[in-house]
Protein backbone atom coordinates (compact mmCIF):
# COMPACT_ATOMS: atom_id res chain seq x y z
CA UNK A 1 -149.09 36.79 -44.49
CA UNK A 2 -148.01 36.97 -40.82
CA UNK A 3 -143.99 36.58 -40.04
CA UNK A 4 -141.93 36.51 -37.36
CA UNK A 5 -138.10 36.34 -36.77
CA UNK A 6 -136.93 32.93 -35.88
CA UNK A 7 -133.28 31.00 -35.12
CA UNK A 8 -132.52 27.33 -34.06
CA UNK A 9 -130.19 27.23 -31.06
CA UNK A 10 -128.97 25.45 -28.44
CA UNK A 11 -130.02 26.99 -24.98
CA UNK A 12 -127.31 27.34 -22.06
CA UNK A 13 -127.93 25.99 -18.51
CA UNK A 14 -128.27 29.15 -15.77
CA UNK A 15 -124.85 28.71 -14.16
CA UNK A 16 -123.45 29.27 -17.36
CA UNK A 17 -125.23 32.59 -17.77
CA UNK A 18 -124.49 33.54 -15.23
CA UNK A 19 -120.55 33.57 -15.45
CA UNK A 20 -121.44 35.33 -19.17
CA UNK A 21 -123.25 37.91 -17.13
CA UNK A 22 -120.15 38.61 -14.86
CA UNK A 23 -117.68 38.20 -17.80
CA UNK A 24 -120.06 41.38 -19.47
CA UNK A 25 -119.88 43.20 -16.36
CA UNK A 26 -116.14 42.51 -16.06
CA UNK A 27 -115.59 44.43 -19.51
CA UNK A 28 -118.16 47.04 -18.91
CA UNK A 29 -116.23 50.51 -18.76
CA UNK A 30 -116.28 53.96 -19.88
CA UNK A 31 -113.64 52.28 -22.57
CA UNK A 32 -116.54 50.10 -24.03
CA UNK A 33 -119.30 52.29 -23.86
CA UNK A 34 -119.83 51.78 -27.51
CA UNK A 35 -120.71 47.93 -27.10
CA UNK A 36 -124.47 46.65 -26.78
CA UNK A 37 -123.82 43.69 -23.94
CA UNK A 38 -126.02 41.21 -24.18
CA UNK A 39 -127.57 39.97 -21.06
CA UNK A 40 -127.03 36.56 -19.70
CA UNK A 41 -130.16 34.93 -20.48
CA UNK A 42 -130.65 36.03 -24.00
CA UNK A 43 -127.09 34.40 -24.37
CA UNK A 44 -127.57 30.79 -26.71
CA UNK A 45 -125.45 28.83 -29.30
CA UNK A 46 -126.90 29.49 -32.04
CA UNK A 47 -127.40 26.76 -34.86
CA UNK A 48 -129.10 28.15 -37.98
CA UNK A 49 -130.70 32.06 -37.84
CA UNK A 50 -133.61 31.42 -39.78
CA UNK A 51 -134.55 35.48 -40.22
CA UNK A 52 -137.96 36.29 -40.91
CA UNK A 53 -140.32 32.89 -41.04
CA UNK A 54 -143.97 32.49 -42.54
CA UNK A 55 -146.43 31.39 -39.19
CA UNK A 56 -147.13 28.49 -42.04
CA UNK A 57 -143.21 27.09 -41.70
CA UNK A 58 -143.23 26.45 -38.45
CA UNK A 59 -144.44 22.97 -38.25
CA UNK A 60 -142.48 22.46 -41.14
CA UNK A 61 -139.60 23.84 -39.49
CA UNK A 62 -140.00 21.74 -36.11
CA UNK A 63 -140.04 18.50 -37.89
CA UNK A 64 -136.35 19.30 -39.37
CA UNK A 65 -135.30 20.14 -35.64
CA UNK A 66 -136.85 16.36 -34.58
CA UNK A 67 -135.91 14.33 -37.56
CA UNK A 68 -132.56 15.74 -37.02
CA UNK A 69 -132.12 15.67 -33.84
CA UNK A 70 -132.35 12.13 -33.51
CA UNK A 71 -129.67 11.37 -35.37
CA UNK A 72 -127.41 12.68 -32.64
CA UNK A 73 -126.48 11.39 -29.50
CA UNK A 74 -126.65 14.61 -26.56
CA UNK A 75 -123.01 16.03 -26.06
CA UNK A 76 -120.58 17.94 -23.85
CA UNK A 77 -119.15 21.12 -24.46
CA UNK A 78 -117.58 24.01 -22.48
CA UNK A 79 -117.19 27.98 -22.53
CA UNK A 80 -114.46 29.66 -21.96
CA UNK A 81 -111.99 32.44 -23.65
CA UNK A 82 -112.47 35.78 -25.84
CA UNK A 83 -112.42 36.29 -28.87
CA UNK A 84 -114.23 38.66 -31.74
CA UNK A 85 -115.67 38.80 -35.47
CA UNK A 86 -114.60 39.51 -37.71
CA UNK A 87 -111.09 40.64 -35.89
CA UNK A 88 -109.48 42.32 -32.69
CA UNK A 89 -108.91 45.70 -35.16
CA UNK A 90 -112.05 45.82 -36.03
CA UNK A 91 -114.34 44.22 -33.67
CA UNK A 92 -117.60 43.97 -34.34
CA UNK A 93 -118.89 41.09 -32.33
CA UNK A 94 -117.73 40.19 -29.41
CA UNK A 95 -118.07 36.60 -28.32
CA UNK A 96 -116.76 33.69 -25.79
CA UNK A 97 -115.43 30.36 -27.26
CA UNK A 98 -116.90 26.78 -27.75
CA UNK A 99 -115.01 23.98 -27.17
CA UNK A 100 -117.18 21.21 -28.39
CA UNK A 101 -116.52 17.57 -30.50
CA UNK A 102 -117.10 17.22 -34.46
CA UNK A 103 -120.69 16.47 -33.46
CA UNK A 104 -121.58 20.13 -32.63
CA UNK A 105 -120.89 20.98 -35.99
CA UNK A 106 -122.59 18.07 -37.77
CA UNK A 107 -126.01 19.01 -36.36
CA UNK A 108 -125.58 22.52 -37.31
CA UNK A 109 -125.04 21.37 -40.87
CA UNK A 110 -127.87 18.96 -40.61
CA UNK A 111 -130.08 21.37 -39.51
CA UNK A 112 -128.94 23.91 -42.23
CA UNK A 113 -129.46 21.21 -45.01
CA UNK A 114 -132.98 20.46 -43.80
CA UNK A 115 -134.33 24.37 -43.59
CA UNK A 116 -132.78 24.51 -46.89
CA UNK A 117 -134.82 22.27 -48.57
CA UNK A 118 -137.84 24.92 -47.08
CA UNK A 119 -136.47 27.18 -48.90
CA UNK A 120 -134.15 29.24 -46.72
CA UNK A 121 -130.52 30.05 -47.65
CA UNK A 122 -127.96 27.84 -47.19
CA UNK A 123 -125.15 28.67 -44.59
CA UNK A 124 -121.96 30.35 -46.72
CA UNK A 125 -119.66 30.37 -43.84
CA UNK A 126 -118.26 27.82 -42.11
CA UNK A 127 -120.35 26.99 -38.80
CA UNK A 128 -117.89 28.49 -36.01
CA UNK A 129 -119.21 28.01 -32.72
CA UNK A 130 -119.77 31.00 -30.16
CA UNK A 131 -121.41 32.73 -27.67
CA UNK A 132 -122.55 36.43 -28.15
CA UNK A 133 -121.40 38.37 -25.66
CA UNK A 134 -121.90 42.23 -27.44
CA UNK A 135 -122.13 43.93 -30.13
CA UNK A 136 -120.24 46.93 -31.03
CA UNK A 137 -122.11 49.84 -32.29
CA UNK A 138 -121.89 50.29 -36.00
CA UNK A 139 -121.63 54.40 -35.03
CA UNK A 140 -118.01 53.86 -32.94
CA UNK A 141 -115.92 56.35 -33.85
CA UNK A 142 -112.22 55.32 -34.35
CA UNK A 143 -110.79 55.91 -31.59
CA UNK A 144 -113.83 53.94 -29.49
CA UNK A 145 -113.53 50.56 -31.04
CA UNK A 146 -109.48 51.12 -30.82
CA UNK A 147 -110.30 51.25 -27.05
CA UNK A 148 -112.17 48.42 -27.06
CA UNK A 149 -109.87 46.36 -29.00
CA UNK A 150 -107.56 47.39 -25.89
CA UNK A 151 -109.62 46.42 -23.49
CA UNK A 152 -110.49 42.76 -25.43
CA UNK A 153 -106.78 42.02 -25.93
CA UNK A 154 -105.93 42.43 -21.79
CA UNK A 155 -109.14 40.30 -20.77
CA UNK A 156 -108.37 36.97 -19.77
CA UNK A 157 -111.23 34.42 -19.68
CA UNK A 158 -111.16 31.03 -18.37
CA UNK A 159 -113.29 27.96 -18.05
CA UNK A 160 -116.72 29.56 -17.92
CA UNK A 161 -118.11 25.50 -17.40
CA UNK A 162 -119.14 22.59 -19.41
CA UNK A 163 -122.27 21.18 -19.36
CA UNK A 164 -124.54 18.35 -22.02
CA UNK A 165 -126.18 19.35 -25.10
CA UNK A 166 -129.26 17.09 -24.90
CA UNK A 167 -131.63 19.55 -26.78
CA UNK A 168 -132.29 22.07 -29.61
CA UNK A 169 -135.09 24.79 -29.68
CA UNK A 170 -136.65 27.19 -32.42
CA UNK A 171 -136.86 30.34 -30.57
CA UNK A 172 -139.07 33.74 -31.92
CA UNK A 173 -137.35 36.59 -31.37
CA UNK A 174 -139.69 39.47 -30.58
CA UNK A 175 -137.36 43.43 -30.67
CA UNK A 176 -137.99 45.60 -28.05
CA UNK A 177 -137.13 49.25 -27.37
CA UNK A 178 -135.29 47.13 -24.14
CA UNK A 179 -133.77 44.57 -26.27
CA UNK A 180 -135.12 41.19 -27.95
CA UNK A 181 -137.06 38.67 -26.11
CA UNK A 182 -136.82 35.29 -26.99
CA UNK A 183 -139.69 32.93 -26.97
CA UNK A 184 -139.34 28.81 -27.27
CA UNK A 185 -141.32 27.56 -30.20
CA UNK A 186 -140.65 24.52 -30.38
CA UNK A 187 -137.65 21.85 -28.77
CA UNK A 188 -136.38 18.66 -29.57
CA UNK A 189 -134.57 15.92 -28.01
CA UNK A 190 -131.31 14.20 -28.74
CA UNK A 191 -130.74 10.84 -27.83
CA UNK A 192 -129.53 10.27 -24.59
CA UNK A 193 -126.24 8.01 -23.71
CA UNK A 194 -126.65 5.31 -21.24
């Protein structure tokens, strides 16, 4: 049985990376040497992290993402401002808001209702929009992820851009000894306004 790791996700326009890229660098100091930053263009909202997938699923899975998808009209949302998971004690994840309208969350839930019925958990959490910007390690001593709770709690991050959702894409991710490398399986169109 071959498997690979696979998420649904919404990928970001390269202007918008980019000011994620700089907003990394910004926070990059000996103070948060313990965080894993995650570059720019491995940064995407994701909607459903699918985890290890049977090759056979994948069709399976891409008819969810089009059946689904056009049910929604494409949308606008924007980036902007810090925050972290589970809290600013104890970060763990580090991520950049989404500012986006009830319709962001229905197609996450749509999309998590129709991978369910293929068998794959159902979301427990509530879907809470974000942008991965690192991960701190799970080996930071004390006093490191106090510092980097410092450091968080100063950084001020604005409007990072808006731009339209108008598709969703079932990415592999392959891990490398550099990091993962994400590979578009599959996307799928929302309908367009106008």
């Amino acid at each position: 049985m071959s498997v690979i790791r696979a998420f649904i996700a919404i990928a970001l326009p390269g202007p918008v990376q980019q000011k994620l890229d700089e907003v990394a660098h910004s926070l990059k100091n000996e103070r948060t040497q313990a965080v894993r930053w995650v570059t720019g263009k491995n940064i995407h909202l994701t909607l459903k992290f699918l985890g290890e997938v049977e090759n056979k699923k994948i069709e399976a899975i891409s008819q969810v993402i089009q059946v689904e998808t056009l049910r929604f009209n494409s949308f606008e949302i924007s980036a902007g401002g810090i925050g972290t998971f589970p809290n600013l004690r104890r970060p763990r994840v580090i991520w950049v808001g989404v500012q986006a309208p009830p319709v962001l969350s229905e197609l996450a839930h749509a999309i998590d209702l129709g991978t369910q019925l293929l068998g794959f958990p159902g979301e427990e959490k509530a879907f809470s929009p974000h942008l991965t910007l690192g991960r701190v390690s799970q080996n930071a001593s004390a006093l490191e992820v106090q510092s980097i709770a410092q450091v968080l709690s100063a950084a001020r991050i604005g409007d990072l851009g808006s731009f339209t959702v108008g598709q969703v894409t079932l990415f592999r991710s392959d891990l490398q000894p550099s990091g993962a490398v994400y590979l578009p399986l599959f996307t799928s169109s929302l309908n367009t306004l106008g």
